[in-house]
N, C-alpha and C. Protein backbone atom coordinates (compact mmCIF):
# COMPACT_ATOMS: atom_id res chain seq x y z
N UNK A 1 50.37 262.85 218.45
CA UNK A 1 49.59 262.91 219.65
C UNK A 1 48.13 263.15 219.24
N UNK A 2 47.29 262.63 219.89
CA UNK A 2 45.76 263.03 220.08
C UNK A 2 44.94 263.37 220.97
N UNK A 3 44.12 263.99 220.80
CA UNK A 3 43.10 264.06 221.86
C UNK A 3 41.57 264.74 221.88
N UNK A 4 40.77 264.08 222.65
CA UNK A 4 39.83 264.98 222.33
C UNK A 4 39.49 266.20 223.28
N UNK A 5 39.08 267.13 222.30
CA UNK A 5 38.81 268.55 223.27
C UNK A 5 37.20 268.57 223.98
N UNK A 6 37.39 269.07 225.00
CA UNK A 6 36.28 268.98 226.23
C UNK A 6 36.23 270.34 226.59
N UNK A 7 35.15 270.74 227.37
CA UNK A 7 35.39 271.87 228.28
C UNK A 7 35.68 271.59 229.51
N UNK A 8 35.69 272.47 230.64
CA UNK A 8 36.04 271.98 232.33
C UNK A 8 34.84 272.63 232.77
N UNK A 9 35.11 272.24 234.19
CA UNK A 9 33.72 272.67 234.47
C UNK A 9 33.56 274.80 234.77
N UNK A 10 34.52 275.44 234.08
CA UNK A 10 34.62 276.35 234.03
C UNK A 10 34.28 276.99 232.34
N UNK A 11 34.03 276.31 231.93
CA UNK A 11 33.75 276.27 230.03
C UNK A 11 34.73 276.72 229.54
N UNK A 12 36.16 276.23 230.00
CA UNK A 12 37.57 276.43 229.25
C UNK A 12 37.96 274.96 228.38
N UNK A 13 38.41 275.31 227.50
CA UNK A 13 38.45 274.21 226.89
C UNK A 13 39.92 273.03 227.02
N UNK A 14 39.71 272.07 227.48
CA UNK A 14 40.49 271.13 227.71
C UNK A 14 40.86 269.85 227.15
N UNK A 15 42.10 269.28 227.03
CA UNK A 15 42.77 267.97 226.31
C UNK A 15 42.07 266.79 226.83
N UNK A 16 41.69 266.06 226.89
CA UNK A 16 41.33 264.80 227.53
C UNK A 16 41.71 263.41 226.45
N UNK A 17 41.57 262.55 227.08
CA UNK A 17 42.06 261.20 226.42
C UNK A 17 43.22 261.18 225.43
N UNK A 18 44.32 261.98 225.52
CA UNK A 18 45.65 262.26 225.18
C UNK A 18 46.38 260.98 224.96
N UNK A 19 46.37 260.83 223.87
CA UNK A 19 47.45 259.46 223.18
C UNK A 19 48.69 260.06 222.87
N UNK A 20 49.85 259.10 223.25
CA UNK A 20 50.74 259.31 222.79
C UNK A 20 51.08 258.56 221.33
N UNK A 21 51.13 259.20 220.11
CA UNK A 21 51.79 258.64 218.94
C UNK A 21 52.70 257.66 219.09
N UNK A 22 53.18 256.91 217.83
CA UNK A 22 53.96 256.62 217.54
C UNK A 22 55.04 257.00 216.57
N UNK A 23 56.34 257.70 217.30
CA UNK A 23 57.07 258.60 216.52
C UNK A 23 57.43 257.72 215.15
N UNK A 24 57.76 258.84 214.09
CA UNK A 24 58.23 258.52 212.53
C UNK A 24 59.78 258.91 213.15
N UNK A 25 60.64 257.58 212.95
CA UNK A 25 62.29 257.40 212.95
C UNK A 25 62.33 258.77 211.88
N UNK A 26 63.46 258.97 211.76
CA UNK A 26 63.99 259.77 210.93
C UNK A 26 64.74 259.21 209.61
N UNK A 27 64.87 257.66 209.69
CA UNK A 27 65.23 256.96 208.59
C UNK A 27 64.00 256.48 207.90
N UNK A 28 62.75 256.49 208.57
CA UNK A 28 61.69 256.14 207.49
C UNK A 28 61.20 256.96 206.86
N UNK A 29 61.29 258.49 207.87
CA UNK A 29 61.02 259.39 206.71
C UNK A 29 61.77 259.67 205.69
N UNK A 30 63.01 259.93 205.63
CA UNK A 30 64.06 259.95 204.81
C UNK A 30 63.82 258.72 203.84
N UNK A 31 63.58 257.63 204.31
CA UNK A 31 62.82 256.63 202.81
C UNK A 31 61.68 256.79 202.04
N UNK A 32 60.86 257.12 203.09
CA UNK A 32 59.25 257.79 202.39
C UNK A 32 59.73 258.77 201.36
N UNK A 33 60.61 259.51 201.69
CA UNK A 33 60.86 260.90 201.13
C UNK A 33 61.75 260.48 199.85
N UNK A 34 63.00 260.11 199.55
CA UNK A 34 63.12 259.34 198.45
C UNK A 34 62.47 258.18 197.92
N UNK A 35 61.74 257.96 198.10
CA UNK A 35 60.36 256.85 197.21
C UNK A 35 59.77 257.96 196.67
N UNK A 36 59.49 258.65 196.97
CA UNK A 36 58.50 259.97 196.69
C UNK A 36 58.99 260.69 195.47
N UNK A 37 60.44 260.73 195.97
CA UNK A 37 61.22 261.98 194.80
C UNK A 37 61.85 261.02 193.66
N UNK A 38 61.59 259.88 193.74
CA UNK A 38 62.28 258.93 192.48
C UNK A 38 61.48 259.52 190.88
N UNK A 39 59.80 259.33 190.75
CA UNK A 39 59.48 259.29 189.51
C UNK A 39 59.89 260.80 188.81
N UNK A 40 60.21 262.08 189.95
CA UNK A 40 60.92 263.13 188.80
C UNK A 40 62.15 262.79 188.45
N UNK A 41 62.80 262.49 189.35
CA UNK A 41 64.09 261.98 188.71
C UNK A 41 64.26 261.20 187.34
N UNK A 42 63.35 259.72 187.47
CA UNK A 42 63.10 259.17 186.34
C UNK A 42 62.46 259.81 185.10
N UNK A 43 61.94 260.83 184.89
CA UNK A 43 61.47 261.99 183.98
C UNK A 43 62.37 262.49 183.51
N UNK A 44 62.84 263.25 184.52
CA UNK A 44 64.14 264.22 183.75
C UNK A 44 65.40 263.16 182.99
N UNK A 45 65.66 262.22 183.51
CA UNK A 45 66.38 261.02 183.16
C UNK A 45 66.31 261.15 181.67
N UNK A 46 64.89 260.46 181.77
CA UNK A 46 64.58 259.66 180.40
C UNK A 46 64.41 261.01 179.42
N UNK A 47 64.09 262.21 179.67
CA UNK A 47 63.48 263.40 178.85
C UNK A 47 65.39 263.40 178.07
N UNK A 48 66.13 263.51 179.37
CA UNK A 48 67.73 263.92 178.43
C UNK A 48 67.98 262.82 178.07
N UNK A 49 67.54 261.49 178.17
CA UNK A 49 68.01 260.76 177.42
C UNK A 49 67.51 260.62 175.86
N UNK A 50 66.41 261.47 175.43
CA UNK A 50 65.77 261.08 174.52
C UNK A 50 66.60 262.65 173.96
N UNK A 51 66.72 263.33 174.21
CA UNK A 51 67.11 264.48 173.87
C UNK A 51 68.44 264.00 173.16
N UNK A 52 69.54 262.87 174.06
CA UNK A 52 70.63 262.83 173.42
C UNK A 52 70.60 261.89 172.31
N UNK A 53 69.35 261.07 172.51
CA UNK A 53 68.73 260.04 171.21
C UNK A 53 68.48 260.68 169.67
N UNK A 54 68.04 261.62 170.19
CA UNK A 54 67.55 262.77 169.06
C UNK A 54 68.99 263.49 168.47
N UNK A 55 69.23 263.59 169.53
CA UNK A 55 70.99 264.35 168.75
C UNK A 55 71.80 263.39 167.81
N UNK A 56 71.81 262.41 168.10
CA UNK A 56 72.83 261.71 167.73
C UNK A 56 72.02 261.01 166.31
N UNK A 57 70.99 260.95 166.59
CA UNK A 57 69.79 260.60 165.26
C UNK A 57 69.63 261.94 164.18
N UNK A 58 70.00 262.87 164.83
CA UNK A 58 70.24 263.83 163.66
C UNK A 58 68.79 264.95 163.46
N UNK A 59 68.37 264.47 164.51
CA UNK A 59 66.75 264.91 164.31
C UNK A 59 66.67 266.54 165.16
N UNK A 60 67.77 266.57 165.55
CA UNK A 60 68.47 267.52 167.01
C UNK A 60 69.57 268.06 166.04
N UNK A 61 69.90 269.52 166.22
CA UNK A 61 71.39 270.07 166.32
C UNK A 61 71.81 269.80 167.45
N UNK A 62 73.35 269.51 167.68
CA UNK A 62 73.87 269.07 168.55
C UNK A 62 73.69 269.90 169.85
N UNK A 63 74.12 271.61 169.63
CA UNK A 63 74.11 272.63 170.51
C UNK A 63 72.86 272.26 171.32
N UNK A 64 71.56 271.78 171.27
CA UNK A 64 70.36 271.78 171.90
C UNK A 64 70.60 270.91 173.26
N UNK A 65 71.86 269.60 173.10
CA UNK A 65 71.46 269.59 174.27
C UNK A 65 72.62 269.94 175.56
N UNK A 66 73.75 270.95 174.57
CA UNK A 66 74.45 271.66 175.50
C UNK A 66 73.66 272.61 175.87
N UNK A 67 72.58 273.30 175.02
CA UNK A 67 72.14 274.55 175.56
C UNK A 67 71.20 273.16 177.30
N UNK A 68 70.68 272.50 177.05
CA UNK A 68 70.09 271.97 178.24
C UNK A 68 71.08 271.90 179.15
N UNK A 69 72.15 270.76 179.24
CA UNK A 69 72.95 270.83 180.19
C UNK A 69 73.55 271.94 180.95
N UNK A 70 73.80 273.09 179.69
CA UNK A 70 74.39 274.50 180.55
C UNK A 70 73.11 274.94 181.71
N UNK A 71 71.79 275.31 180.86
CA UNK A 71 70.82 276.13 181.65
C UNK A 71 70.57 274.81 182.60
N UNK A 72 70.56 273.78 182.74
CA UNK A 72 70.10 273.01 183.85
C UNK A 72 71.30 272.88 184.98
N UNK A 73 72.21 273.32 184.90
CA UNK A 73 73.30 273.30 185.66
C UNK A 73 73.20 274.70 186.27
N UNK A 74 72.89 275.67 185.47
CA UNK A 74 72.74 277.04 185.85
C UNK A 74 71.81 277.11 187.32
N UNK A 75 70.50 276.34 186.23
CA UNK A 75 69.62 275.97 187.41
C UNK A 75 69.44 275.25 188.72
N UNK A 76 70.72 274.35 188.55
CA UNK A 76 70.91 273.99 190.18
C UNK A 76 71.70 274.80 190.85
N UNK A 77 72.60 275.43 190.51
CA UNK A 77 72.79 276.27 190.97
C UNK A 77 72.33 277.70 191.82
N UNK A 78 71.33 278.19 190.57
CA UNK A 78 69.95 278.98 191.22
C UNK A 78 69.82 278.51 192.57
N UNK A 79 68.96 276.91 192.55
CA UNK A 79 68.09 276.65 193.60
C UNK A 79 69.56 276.22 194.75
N UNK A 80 70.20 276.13 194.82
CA UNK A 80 71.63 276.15 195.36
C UNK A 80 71.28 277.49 196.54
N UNK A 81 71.76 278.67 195.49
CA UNK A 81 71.67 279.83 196.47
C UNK A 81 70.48 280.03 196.77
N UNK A 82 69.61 279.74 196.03
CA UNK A 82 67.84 279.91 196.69
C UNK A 82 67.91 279.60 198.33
N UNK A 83 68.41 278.22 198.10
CA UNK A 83 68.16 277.18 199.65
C UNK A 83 68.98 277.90 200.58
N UNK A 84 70.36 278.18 199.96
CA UNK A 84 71.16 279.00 201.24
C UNK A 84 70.98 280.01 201.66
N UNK A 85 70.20 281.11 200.91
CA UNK A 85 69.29 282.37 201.01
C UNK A 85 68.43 282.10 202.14
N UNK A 86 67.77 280.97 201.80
CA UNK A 86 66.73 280.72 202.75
C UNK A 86 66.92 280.48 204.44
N UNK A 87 68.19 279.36 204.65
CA UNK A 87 68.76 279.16 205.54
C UNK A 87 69.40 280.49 205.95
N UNK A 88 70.28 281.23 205.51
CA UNK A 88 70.28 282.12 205.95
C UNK A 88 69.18 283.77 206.26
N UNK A 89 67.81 283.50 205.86
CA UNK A 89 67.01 284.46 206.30
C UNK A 89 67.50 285.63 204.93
N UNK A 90 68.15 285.76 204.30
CA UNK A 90 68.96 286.54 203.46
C UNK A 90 67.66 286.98 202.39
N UNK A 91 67.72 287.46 201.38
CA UNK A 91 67.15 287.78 200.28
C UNK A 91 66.91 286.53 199.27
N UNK A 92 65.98 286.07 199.03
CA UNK A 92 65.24 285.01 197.59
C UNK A 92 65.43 285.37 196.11
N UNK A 93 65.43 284.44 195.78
CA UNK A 93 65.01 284.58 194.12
C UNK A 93 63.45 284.62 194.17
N UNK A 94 63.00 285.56 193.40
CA UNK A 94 61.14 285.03 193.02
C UNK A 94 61.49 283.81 192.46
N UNK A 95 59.94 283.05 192.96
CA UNK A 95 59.85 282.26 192.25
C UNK A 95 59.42 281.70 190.83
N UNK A 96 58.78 283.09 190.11
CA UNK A 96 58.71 283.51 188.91
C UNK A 96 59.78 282.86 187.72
N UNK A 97 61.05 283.57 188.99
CA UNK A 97 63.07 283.41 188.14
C UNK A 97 63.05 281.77 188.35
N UNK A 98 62.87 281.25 189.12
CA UNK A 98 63.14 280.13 188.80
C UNK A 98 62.23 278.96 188.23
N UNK A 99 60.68 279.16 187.71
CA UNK A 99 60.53 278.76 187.02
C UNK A 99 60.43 279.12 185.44
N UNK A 100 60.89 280.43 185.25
CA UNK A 100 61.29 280.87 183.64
C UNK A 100 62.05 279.94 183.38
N UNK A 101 63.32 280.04 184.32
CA UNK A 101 64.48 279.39 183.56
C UNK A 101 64.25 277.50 183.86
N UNK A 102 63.42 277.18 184.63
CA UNK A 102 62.88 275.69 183.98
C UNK A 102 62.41 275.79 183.01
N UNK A 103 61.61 276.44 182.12
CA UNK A 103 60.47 276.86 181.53
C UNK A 103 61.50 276.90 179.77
N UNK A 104 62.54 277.76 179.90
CA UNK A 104 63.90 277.31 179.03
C UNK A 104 64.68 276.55 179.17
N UNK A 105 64.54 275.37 180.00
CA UNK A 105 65.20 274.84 179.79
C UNK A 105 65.83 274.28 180.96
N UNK A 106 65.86 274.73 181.71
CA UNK A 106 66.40 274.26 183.44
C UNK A 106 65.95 273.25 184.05
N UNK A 107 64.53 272.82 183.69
CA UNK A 107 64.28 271.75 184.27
C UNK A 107 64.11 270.65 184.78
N UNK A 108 65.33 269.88 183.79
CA UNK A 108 65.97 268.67 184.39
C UNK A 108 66.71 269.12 185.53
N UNK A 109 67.52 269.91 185.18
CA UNK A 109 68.90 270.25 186.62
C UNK A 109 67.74 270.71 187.78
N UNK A 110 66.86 271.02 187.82
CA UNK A 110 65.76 271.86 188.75
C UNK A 110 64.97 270.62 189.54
N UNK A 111 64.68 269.36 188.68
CA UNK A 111 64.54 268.53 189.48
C UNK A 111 65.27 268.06 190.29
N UNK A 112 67.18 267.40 189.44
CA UNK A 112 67.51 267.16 190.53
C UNK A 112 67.80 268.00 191.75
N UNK A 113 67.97 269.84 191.45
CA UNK A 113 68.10 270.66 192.95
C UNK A 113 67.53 270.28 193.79
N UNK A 114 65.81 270.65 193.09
CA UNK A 114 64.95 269.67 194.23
C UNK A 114 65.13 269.05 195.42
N UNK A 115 65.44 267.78 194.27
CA UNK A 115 65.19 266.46 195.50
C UNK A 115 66.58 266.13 196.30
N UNK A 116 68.06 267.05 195.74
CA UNK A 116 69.44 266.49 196.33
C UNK A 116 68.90 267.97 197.82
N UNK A 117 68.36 269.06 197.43
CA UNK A 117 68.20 270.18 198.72
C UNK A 117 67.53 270.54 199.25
N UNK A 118 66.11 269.44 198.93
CA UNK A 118 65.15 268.89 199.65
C UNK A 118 64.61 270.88 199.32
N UNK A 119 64.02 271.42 198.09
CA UNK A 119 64.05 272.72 198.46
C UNK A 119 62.89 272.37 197.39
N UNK A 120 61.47 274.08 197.58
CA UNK A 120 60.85 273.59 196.55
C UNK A 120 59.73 272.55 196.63
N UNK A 121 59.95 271.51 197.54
CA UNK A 121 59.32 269.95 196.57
C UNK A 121 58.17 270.14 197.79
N UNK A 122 57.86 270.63 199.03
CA UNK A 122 56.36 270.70 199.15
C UNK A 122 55.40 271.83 199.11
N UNK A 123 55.83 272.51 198.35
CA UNK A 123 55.33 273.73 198.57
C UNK A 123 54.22 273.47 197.08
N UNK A 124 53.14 273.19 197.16
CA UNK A 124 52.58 272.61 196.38
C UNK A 124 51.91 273.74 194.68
N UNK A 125 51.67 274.73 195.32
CA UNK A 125 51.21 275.58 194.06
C UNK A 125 52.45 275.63 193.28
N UNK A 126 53.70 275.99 193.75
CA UNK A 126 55.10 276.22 192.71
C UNK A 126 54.87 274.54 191.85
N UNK A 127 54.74 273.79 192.39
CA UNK A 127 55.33 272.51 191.95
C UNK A 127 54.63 272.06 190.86
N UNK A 128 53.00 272.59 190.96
CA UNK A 128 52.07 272.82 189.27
C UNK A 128 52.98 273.67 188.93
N UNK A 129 53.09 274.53 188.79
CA UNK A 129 53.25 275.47 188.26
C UNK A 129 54.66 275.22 187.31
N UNK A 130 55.72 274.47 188.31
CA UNK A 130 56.73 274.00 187.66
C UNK A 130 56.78 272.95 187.06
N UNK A 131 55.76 272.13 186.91
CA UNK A 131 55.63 271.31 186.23
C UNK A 131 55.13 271.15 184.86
N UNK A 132 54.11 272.45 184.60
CA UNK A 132 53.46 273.16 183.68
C UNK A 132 54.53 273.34 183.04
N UNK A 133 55.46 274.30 183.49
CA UNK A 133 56.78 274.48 182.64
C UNK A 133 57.75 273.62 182.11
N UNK A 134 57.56 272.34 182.72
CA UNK A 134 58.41 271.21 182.13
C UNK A 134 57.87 270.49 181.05
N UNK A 135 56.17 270.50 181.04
CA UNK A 135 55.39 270.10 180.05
C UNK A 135 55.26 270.95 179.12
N UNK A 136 55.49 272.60 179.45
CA UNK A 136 55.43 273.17 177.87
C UNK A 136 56.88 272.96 177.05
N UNK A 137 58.15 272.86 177.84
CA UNK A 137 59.03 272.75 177.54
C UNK A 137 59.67 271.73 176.86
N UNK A 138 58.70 270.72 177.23
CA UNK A 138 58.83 269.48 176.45
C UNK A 138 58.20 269.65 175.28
N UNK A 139 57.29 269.90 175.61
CA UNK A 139 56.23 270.04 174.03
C UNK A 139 56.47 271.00 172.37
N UNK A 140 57.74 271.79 173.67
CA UNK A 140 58.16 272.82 172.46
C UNK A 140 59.22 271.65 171.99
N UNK A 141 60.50 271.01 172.55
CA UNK A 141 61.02 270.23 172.37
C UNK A 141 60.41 269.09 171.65
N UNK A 142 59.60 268.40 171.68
CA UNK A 142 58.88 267.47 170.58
C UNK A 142 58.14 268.18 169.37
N UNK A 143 57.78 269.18 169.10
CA UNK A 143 58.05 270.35 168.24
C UNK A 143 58.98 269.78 167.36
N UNK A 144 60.21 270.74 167.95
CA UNK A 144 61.81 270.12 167.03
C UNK A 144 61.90 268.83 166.91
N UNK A 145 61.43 267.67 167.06
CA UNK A 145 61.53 266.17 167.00
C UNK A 145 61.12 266.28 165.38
N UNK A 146 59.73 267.20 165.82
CA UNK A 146 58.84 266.70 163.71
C UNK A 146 59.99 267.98 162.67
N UNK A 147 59.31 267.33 161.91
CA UNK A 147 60.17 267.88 160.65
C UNK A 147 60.14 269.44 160.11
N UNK A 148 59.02 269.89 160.63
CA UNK A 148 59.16 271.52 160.66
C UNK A 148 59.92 271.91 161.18
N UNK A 149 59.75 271.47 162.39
CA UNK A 149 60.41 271.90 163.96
C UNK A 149 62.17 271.65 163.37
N UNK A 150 62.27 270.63 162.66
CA UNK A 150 63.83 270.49 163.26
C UNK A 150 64.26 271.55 162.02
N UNK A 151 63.62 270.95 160.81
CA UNK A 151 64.22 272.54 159.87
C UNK A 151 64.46 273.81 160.35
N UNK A 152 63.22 274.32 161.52
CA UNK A 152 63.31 275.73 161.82
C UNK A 152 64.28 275.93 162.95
N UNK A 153 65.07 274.66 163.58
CA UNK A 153 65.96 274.84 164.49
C UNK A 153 67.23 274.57 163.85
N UNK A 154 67.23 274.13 163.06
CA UNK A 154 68.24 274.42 162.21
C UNK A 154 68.87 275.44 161.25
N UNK A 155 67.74 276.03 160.54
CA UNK A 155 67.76 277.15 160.42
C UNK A 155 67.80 278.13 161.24
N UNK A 156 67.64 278.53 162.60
CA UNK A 156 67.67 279.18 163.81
C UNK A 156 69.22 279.12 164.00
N UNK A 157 69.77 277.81 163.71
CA UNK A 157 71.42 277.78 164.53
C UNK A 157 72.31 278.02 163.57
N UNK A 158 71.64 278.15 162.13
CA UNK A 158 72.95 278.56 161.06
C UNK A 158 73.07 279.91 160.86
């Protein structure tokens, strides 16, 4: 809706020339809204896919990318009860807790919570913030890719 504001002839302020919109269906938003949430998906995708590239190339101990799958499962879970917390008015996780544990590692499963519980994804300062954590997390992870890195994670797991 629009309109512009006027006064009356009492200097109260009043609606005038009031348009009626044109409503957003609820199926276009729901498309807008997955178009939107596709390129994290495709991130986290390709990040575990390179992760299991790396395992199987030897460049990875294997455990690295169970330790991902466990804590990213953990982590949908988190944002699981986060969302139902919420719906129910109940008690939260900080949001601190749930981006540590992206931050180790959660953050593939954290995307998809995200975008399957619609939870999280506009609230715009968390979403730097969690994203920061997916980029250091990666970076520690390409770390272990070079050859220091994978010695000292190997040595770490024996």
């Amino acid at each position: 809706m629009t309109y512009d504001l006027t006064l009356d002839e009492r200097k109260r302020p009043r609606a005038t020339r009031v348009k009626k919109s044109t409503p957003i269906s609820p199926s276009s938003q729901r498309a807008r809204a997955s178009t939107s949430s596709v390129a994290p998906l495709i991130v986290s995708s390709l990040f575990i896919l390179i992760v299991a590239a790396a395992t199987l190339a030897g460049r990875l101990p294997p455990v690295i990318i169970g330790i991902y799958g466990v804590v990213s499962f953990v982590t949908s879970l988190l944002y699981w009860l986060d969302k139902s917390a919420a719906r129910r008015g109940a008690w939260r996780m900080q949001e601190r807790s749930l981006l540590f544990i992206g931050l180790v590692g959660g953050w593939p499963g954290a995307v998809v919570a995200q975008r399957i519980l619609r939870h999280k994804t506009k609230k715009q300062s968390f979403q730097l913030a969690f994203w920061v954590t997916a980029v250091l997390n990666s970076s520690v992870l390409g770390w272990l890719l070079t050859d220091s890195g994978s010695s000292f994670a190997k040595r770490m797991l024996e």
